[in-house]
Protein backbone atom coordinates (compact mmCIF):
# COMPACT_ATOMS: atom_id res chain seq x y z
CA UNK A 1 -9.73 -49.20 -83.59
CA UNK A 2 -12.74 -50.39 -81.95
CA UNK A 3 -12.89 -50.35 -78.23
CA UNK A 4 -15.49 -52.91 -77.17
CA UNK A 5 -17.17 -52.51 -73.18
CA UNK A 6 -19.86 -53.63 -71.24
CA UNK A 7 -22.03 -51.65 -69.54
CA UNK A 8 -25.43 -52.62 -67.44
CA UNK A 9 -27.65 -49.69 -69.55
CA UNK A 10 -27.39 -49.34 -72.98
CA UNK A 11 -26.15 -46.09 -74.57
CA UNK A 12 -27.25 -44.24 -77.53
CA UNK A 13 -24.77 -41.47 -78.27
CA UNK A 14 -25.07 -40.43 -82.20
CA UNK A 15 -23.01 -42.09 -84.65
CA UNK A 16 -20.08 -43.03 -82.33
CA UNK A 17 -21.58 -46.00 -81.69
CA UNK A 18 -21.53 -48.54 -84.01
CA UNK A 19 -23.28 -51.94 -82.72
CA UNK A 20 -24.74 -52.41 -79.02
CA UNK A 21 -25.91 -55.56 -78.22
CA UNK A 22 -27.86 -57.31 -75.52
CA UNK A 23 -25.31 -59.86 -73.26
CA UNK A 24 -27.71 -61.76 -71.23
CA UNK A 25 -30.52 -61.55 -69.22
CA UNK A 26 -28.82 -63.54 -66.12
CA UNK A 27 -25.96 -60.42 -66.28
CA UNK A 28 -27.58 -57.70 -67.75
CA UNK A 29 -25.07 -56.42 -69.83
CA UNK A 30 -25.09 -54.84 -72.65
CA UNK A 31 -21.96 -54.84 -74.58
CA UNK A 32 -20.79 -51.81 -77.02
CA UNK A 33 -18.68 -51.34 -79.91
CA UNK A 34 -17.25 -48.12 -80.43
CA UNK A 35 -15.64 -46.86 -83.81
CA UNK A 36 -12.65 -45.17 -83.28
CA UNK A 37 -11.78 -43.45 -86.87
CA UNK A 38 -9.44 -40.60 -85.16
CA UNK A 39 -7.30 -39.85 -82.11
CA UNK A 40 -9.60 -36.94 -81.16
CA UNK A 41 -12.38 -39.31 -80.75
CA UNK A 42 -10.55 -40.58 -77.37
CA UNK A 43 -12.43 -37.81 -75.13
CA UNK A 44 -13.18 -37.65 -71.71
CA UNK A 45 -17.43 -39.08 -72.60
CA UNK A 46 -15.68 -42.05 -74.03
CA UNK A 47 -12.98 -42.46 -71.32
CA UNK A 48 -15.91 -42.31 -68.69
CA UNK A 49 -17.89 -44.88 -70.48
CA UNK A 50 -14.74 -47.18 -70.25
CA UNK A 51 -14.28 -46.47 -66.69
CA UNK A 52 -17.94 -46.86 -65.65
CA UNK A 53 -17.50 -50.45 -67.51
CA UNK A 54 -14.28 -51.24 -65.54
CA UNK A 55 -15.99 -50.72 -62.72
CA UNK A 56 -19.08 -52.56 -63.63
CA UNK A 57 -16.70 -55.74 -64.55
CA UNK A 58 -15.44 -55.50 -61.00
CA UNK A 59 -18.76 -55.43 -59.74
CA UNK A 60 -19.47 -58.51 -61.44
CA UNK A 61 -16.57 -60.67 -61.05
């Protein structure tokens, strides 16, 4: 599985994730793919960053 989000900073967590890429300067997103080898790799850091990005879409809709 590989949850893909947008976020408005880029993050740099270790090996979990796998490809970030710059969106667009008129949105200023950056977009991140996450691999997901495991069930254990759903934690709460991960849940957060998928929250924070729900919100961010809202914010830009």
């Amino acid at each position: 599985m590989t949850p893909v989000f947008s976020l408005p900073v880029q993050i740099r967590k270790g090996e979990r994730l796998c490809r970030i890429l710059f969106y667009s300067f008129l949105t200023g997103r950056w977009t991140h793919h996450v691999l997901i080898s495991d069930p254990s790799q759903i934690d709460k850091e991960l849940m957060g960053w998928i929250e924070e990005a729900s919100l961010f879409s809202d914010g830009k809709r």
